[in-house]
Each structure stands twice: as structure tokens, then as C-alpha cells.
Protein backbone atom coordinates (compact mmCIF):
# COMPACT_ATOMS: atom_id res chain seq x y z
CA UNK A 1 -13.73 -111.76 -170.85
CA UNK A 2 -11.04 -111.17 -167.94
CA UNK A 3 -9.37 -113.61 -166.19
CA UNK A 4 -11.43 -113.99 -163.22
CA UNK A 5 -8.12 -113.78 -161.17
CA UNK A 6 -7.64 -109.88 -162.48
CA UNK A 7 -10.97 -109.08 -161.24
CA UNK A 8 -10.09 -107.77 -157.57
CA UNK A 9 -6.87 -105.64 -159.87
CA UNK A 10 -9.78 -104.10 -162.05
CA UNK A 11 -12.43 -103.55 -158.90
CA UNK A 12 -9.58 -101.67 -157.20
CA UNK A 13 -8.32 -99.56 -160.45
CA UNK A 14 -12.85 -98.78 -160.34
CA UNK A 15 -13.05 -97.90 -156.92
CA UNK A 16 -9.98 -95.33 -157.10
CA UNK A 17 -11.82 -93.65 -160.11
CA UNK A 18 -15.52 -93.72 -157.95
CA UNK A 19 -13.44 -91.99 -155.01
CA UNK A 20 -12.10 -89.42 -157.14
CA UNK A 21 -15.36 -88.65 -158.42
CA UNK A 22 -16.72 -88.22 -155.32
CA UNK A 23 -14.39 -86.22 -153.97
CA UNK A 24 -14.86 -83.72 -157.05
CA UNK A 25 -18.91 -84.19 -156.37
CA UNK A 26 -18.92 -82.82 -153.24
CA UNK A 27 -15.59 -80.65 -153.42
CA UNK A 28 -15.95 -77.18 -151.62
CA UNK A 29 -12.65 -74.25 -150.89
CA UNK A 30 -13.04 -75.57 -147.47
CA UNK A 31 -13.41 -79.86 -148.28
CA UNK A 32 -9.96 -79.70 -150.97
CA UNK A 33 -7.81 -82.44 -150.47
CA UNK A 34 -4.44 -81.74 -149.50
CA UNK A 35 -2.00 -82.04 -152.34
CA UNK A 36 1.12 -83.36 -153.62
CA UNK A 37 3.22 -80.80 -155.19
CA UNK A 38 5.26 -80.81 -158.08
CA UNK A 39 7.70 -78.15 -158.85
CA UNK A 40 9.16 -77.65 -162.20
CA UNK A 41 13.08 -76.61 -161.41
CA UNK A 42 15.83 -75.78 -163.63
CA UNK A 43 18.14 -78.61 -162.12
CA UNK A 44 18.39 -81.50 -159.63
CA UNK A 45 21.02 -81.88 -156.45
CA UNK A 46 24.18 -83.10 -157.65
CA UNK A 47 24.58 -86.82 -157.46
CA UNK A 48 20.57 -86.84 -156.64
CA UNK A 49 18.31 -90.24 -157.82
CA UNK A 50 16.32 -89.50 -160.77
CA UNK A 51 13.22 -91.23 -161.81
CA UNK A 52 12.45 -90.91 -165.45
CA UNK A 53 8.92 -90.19 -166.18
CA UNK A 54 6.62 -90.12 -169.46
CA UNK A 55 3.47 -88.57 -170.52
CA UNK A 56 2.24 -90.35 -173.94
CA UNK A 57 -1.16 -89.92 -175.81
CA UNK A 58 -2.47 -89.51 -178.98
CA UNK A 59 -2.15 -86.43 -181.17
CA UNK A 60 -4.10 -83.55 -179.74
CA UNK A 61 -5.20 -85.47 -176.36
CA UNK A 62 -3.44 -82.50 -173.98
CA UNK A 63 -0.10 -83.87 -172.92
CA UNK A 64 1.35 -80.36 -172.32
CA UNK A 65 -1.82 -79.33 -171.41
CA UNK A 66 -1.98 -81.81 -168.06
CA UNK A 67 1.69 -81.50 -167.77
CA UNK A 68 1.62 -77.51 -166.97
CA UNK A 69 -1.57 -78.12 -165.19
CA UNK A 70 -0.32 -80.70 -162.68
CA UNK A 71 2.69 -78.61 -161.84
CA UNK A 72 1.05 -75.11 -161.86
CA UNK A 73 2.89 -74.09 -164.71
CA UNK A 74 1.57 -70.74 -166.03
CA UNK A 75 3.71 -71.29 -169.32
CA UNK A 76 1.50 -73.50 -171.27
CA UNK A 77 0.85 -72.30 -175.17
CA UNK A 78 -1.52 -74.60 -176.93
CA UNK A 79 1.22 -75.33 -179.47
CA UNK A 80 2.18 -78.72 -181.57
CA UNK A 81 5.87 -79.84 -181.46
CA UNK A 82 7.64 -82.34 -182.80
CA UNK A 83 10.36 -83.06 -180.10
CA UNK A 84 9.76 -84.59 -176.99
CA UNK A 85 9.93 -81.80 -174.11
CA UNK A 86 11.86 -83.01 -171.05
CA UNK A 87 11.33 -81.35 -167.90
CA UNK A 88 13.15 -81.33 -164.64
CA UNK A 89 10.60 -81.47 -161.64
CA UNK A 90 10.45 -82.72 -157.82
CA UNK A 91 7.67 -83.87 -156.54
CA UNK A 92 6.76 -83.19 -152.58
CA UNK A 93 5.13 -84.82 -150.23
CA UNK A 94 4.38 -84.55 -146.56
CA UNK A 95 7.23 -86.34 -145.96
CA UNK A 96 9.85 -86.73 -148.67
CA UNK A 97 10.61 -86.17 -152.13
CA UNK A 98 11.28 -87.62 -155.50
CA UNK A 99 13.58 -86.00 -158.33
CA UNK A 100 12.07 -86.79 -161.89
CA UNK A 101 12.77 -86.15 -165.60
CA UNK A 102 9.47 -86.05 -166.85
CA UNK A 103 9.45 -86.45 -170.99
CA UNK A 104 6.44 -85.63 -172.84
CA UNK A 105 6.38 -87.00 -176.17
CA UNK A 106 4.30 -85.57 -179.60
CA UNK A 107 1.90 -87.39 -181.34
CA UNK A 108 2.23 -88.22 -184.82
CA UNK A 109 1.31 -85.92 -187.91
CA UNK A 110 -2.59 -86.13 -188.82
CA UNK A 111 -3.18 -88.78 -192.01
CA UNK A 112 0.23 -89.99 -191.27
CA UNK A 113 1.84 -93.54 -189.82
CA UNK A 114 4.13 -92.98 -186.48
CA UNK A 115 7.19 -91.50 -187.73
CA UNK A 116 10.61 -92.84 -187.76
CA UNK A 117 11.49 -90.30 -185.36
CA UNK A 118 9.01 -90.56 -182.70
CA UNK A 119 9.85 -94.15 -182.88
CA UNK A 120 13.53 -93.91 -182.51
CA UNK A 121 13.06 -91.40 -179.39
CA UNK A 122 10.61 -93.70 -177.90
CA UNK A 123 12.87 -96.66 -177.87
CA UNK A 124 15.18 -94.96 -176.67
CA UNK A 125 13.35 -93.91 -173.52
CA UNK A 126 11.66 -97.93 -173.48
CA UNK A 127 14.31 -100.28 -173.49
CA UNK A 128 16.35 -100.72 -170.09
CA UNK A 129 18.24 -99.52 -168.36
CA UNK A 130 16.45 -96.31 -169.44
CA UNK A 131 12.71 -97.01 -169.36
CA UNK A 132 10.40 -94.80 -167.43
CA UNK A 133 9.36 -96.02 -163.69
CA UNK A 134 5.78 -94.44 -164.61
CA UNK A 135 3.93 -93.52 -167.46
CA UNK A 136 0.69 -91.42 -167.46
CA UNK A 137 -0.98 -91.97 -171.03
CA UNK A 138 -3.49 -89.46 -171.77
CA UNK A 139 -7.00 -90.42 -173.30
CA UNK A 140 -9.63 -88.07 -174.64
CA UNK A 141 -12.43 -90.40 -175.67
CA UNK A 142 -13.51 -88.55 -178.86
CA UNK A 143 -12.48 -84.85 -177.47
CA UNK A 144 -9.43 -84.50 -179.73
CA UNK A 145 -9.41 -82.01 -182.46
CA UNK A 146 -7.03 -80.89 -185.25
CA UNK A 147 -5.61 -77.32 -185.80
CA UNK A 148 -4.68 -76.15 -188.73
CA UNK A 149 -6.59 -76.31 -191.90
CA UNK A 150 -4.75 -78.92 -193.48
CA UNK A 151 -5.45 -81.30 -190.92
CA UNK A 152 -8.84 -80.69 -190.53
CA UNK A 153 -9.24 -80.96 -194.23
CA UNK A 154 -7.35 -84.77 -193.68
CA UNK A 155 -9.90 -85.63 -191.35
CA UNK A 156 -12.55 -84.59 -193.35
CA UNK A 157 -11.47 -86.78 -195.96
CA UNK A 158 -10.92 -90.29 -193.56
CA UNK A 159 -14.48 -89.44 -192.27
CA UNK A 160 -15.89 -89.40 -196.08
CA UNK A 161 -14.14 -92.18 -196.66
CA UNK A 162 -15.26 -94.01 -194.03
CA UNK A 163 -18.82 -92.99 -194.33
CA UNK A 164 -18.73 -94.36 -197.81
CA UNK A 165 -17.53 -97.52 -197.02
CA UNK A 166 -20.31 -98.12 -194.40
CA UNK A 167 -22.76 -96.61 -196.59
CA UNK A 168 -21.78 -99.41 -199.44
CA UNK A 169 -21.68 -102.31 -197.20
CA UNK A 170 -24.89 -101.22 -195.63
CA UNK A 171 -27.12 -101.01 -198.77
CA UNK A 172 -25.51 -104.31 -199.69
CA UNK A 173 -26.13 -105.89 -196.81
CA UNK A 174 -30.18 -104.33 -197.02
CA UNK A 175 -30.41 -105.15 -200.57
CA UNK A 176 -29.51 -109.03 -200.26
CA UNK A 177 -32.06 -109.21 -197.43
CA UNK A 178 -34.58 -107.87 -199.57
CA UNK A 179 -33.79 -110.32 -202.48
CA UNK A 180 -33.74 -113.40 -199.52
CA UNK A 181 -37.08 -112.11 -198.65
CA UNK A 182 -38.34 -112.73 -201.97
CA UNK A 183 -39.77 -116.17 -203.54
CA UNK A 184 -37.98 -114.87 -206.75
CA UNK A 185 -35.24 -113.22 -208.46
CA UNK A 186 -36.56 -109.74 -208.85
CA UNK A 187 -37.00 -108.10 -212.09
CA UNK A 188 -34.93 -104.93 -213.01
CA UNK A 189 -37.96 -102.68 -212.59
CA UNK A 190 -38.45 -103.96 -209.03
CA UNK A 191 -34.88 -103.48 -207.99
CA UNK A 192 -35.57 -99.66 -209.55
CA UNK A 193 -38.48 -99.60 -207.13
CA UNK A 194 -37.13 -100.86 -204.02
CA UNK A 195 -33.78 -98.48 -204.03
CA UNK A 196 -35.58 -95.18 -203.21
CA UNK A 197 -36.65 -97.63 -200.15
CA UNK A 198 -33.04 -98.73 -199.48
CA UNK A 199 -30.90 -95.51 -200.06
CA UNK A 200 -33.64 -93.95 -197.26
CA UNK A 201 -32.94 -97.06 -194.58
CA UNK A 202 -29.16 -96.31 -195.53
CA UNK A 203 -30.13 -92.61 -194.90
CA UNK A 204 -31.59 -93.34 -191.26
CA UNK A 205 -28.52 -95.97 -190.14
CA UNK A 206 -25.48 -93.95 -191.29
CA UNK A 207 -24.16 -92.45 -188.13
CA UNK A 208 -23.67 -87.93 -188.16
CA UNK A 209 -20.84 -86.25 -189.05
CA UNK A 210 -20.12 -85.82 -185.62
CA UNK A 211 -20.62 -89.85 -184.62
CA UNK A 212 -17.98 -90.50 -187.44
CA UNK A 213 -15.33 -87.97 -186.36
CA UNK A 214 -15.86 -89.44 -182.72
CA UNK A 215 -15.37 -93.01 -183.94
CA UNK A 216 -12.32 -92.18 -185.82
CA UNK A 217 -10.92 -90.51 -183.35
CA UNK A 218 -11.38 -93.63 -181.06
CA UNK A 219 -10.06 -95.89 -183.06
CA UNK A 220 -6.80 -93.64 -183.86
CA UNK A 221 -6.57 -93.31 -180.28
CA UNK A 222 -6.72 -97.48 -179.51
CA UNK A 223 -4.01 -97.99 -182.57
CA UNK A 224 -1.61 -95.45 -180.45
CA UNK A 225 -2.16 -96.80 -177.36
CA UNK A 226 -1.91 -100.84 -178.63
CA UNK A 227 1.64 -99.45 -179.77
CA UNK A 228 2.55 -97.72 -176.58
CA UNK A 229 1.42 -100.92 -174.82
CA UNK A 230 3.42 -103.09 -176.79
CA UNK A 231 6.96 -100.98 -175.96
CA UNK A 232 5.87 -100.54 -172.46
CA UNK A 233 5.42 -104.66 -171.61
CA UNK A 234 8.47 -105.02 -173.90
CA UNK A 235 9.89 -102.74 -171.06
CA UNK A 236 8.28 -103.45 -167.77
CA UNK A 237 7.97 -107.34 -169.11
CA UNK A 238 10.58 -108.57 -166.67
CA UNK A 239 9.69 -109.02 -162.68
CA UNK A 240 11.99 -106.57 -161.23
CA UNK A 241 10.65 -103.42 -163.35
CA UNK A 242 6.75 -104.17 -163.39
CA UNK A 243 7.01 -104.88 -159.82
CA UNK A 244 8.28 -101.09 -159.21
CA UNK A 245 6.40 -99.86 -162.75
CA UNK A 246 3.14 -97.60 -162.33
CA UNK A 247 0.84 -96.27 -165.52
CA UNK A 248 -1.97 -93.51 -164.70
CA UNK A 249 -4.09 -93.66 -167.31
CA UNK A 250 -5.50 -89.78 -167.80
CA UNK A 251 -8.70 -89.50 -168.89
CA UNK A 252 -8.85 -85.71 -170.10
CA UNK A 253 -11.44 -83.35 -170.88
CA UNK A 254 -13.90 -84.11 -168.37
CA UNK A 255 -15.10 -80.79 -167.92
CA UNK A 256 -16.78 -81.05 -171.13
CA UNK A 257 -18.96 -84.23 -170.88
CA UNK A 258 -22.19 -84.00 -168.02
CA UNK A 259 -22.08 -85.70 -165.17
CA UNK A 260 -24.02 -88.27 -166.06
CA UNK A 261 -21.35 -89.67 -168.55
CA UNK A 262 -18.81 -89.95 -166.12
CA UNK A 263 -20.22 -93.89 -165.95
CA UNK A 264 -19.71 -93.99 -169.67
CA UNK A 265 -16.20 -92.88 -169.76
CA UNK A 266 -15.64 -95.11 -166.87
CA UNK A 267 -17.03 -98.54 -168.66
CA UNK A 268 -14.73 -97.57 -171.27
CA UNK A 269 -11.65 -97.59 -170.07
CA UNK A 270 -11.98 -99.48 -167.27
CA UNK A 271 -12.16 -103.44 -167.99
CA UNK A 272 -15.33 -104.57 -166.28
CA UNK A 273 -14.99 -109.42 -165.83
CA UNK A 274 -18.89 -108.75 -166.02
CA UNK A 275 -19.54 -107.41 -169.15
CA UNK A 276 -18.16 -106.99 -172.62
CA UNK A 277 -15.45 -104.77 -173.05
CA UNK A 278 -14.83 -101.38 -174.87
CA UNK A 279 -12.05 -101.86 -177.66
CA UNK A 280 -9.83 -100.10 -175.41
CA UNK A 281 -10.43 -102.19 -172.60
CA UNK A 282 -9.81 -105.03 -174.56
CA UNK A 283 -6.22 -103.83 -175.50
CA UNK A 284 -5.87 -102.71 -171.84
CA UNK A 285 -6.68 -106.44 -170.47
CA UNK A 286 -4.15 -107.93 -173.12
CA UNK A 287 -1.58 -105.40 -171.87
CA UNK A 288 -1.98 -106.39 -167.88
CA UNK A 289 -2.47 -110.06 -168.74
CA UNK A 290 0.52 -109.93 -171.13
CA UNK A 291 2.74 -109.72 -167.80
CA UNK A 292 1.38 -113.20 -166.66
CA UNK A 293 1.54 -114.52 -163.53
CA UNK A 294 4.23 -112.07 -162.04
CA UNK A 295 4.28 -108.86 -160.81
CA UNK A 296 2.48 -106.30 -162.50
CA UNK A 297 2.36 -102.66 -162.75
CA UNK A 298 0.90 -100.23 -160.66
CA UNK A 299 -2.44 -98.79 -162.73
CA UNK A 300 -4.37 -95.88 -162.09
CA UNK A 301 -7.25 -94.92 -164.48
CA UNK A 302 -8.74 -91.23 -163.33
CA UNK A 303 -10.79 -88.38 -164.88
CA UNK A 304 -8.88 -85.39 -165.50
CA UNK A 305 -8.85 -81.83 -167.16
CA UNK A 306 -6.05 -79.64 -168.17
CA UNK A 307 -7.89 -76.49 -168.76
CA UNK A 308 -11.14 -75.07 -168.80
CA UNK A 309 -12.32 -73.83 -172.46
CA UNK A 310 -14.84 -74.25 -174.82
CA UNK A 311 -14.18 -77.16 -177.82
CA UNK A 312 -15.39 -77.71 -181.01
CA UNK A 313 -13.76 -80.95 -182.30
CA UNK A 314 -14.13 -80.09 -185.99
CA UNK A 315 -15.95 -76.99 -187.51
CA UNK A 316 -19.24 -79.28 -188.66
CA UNK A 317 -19.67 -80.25 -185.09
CA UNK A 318 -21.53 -78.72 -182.17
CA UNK A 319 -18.95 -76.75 -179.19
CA UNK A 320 -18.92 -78.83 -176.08
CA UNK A 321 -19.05 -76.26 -173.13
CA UNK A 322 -17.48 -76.46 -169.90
CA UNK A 323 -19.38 -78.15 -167.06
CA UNK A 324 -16.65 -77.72 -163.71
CA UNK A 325 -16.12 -74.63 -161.56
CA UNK A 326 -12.39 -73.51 -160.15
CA UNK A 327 -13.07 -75.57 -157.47
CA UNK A 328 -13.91 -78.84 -158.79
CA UNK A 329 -10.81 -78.10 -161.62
CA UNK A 330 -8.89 -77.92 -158.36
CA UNK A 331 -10.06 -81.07 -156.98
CA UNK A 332 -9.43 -82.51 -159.58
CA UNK A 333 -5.72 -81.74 -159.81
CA UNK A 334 -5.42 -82.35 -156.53
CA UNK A 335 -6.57 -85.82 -156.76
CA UNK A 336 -4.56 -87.05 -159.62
CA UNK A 337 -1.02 -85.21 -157.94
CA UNK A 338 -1.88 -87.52 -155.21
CA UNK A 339 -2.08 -90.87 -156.79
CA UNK A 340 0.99 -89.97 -158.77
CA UNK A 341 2.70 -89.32 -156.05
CA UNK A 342 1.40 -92.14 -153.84
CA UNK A 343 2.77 -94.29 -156.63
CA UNK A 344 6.17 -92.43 -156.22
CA UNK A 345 6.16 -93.69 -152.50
CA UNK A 346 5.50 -90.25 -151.65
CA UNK A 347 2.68 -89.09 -149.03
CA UNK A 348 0.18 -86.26 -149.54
């Protein structure tokens, strides 16, 4: 459980995510909130303050994707790279502006460990005096899929394997409570019996195809994030940076779960003090308690999509379909360019 001392810092990360979705509810072309802009330019003012910036996620999440989205870039190509992309931008308010250098980073290859390289560029963009003033880490809860056939062919393969493994443990775990339920050992020709009886309870508990690929896809995505976490209080650990640190955390793909779960994505990621929490919520907590009794960062945890289209997370697995008009896309942009740039002491 949370410290009960974190609880107002978790109601008012809640309360920013029920506004926003509120605000896309009832969004109309004449209700839009006014918006932050950011501009993507090909160089700063000479002797101008930068603020380095980061977008992180797991493979496939839509870093690019919510990059060119949040700065009206009509250049995105759904592409994989493996450099990080820096890009110059300033970001506008109502009164004021802030000069960033916003990196985006890749995610690591499918089936493989994080590479020495992505490693290497991330500490160099983690340790002072370089570290980013904000991060926005982008989270897909289970709508990440791979491209090429290779990769979905790697995927394939960690879902068998993990289906297997449950399968085993399960039909263990069924076949010793038969044998406890017993007033004997059972004979040979009984165990023969009962396993037609077992293998079809093992049948009815093993999660689909599509429940496994969503499950290993959340775990991949908690492993990348309890990494990212790590670097970032390594970072942000001492008083001066948290106290000027922000991290939105960018909860993608929206658009393709109904409205309804919305309050599921939202018990997810956002640690509740009242009830258990998610795995990711758990490494969340650890990663805002880890700063102690000082200053912490900034946090921001919103709903967000980079582009409307129809998904299909593997080719054994049902297309999710889009559930947002332009307008409600819109609002939704809108929203998240404001808290970002709130947190840049900007105003909309």
C-alpha cells in the first residue's frame, strides 16, 4: 500500500486525468480548450536557454507517433529507428516561451535485452548536468504490436512459451488437489481416468491467444519502465532537480478502448492508497517514494492518442477500431499541450 502521506500527490495526479476526460466527454468545435503550441524549428536564438526534453516508452508504444502529433507535425512515417531523434521545438504560451531539445529515444529490438547502445545514449542524456527537466514516458497498456514478420514470429514464440509453462504448472497444481482429495494413493488406471478431466479444466483456465499477447506485452512494458525509473531517480534523486523535474506519463491509444475502460486504464496506472495496486503502479509508487521526504517531481498521468487508425496487435487477434471523432482527437491534444506546458511554467 502507499504511504498514506502520498495520498493527496496521487488524488491530485487522479483528478487531472478525470478533468481531462471530461473535457474530451463533452468536447464540441465551439467548447475546445485553448492550446499551448509547440513549434518544431530548425534552430533556437543564439545564446537562448534550452530545456532538454525526453519522450521514452517501450518498443512500438508511439513515441514519434505523439511527438508529431503534439506539435502538428505532418511528417510522421510509422517507421522503427534505432537512433534517438532530437528535435528543436519552442513551446508558446499566452504569455511566454520555452526553447527545448526534445529527444525521443527507440525501444529495444523484439526478443532482445536493452542494447548496449540505447544504454550508453540514455546515460548520457540521465546523468547531470545533462538530464532532461521533463520526461513524458509513453504507455500503451497491451496496444503495442510488432511489424515485421520476424518479430511477430518472436512473439509468437514467448507467448507459446509462456502458455506452456502455465499450462504445466496448472495441471500440476489440479492434479495434486485431486490426489489430496483422495483417502488413497490412486492407482495408474485412475490417474488414466481423471486426465481427460484435468487436461479439459486446464483447457477452460488457460487464458486466449489474445489475453497472453496482452499480458506479455504488459509485463515487457513494466521491465522498461522499472529501468527508465531507475536512471530517472538516479537523475532527479537530488533536491534541486526533482524539485524543478516533471514526468507526464502518456497513456496512448485511447481511441481504441470504449469509454467505459477509461476507469480501467486509469486504476492501472494511477496508484490508488485504497486498493491494491496494478504492477505498474507498484513500480510507479517505488519510483515517487524512492525520492523520500524531499522534493519530488512534477507527475502527470493522462490519456492520449497519436493517430486515429485501426490496430490489430498480432495477426491471431481481433482489430480494435477507433472510438474518437476529430474533435475529441483534438481535445485531446489540446489537453495534454497544456499540462506540458503548464509544467514548463508556461500559460495556455
Amino acid at each position: 500500500m502507499i504511504l498514506d502521506d502520498l495520498a493527496p500527490y496521487w488524488t491530485e495526479v487522479e483528478q487531472r486525468w478525470d478533468r481531462t476526460v471530461r473535457i474530451v466527454d463533452s468536447a464540441t468545435s465551439d467548447t475546445l480548450p485553448r492550446t499551448i503550441e509547440i513549434t518544431e524549428v530548425q534552430r533556437h536564438p543564439r545564446l537562448a536557454e534550452i530545456t532538454p526534453m525526453m519522450i521514452v516508452g517501450d518498443r512500438f508504444a508511439g513515441k514519434s507517433a505523439l511527438f508529431h502529433r503534439i506539435s502538428n507535425s505532418s511528417g510522421y512515417v510509422q517507421q522503427r529507428t534505432k537512433d534517438h531523434t532530437t528535435h528543436k521545438v519552442v513551446i508558446r504560451g499566452r504569455k511566454g516561451k520555452v526553447n527545448a531539445l526534445v529527444a525521443v529515444t527507440p525501444g529495444q529490438q523484439v526478443g532482445e535485452e536493452f542494447v548496449d547502445g540505447d544504454i550508453d545514449a540514455w546515460n548520457a542524456m540521465l546523468q547531470p548536468p545533462n538530464y532532461p527537466s521533463g520526461v513524458i514516458y509513453v504507455v500503451a497498456e497491451r496496444m503495442t504490436r510488432s511489424w515485421t514478420a520476424d518479430e511477430i514470429n518472436i512473439v509468437e514464440q514467448q507467448r507459446a512459451a509462456m502458455e506452456a509453462g502455465q499450462r504445466e504448472s496448472l495441471q500440476r497444481a489440479l492434479e495434486e488437489a485431486w490426489r489430496d482429495s483422495l483417502d488413497h494413493e490412486p492407482s495408474p488406471e485412475e490417474l488414466r481416468a481423471k486426465l481427460p478431466d484435468i487436461d479439459q479444466e486446464v483447457d477452460r483456465r488457460t487464458p486466449s491467444q489474445s489475453e497472453q499477447y496482452w499480458q506479455l506485452s504488459m509485463d515487457n512494458e513494466c521491465k522498461h519502465f522499472e529501468l527508465i525509473a531507475r536512471r530517472l531517480l538516479e537523475s532527479w534523486g537530488n533536491g534541486s532537480a526533482a524539485q524543478n523535474a516533471w514526468l507526464i506519463i502518456a497513456v496512448t491509444k485511447v481511441d481504441l478502448h470504449r469509454r467505459n475502460q477509461l476507469d480501467e486504464l486509469k486504476r492501472y496506472y494511477i496508484p490508488n492508497p485504497s486498493v491494491p495496486l496494478s504492477p505498474f503502479g507498484r513500480l510507479l509508487s517505488d519510483f515517487i517514494r524512492g525520492f523520500g521526504s524531499g522534493p519530488k517531481p512534477r507527475l502527470a498521468i493522462l490519456p492520449f492518442a497519436g493517430q486515429r487508425e485501426n490496430f490489430r496487435v498480432l495477426p491471431s487477434v481481433a482489430e480494435a477500431t477507433s472510438q474518437l471523432d476529430d474533435t475529441r482527437f483534438d481535445a485531446l491534444q489540446r489537453t495534454f499541450n497544456n499540462t506540458l506546458g503548464e509544467f514548463c511554467g508556461l500559460q495556455s
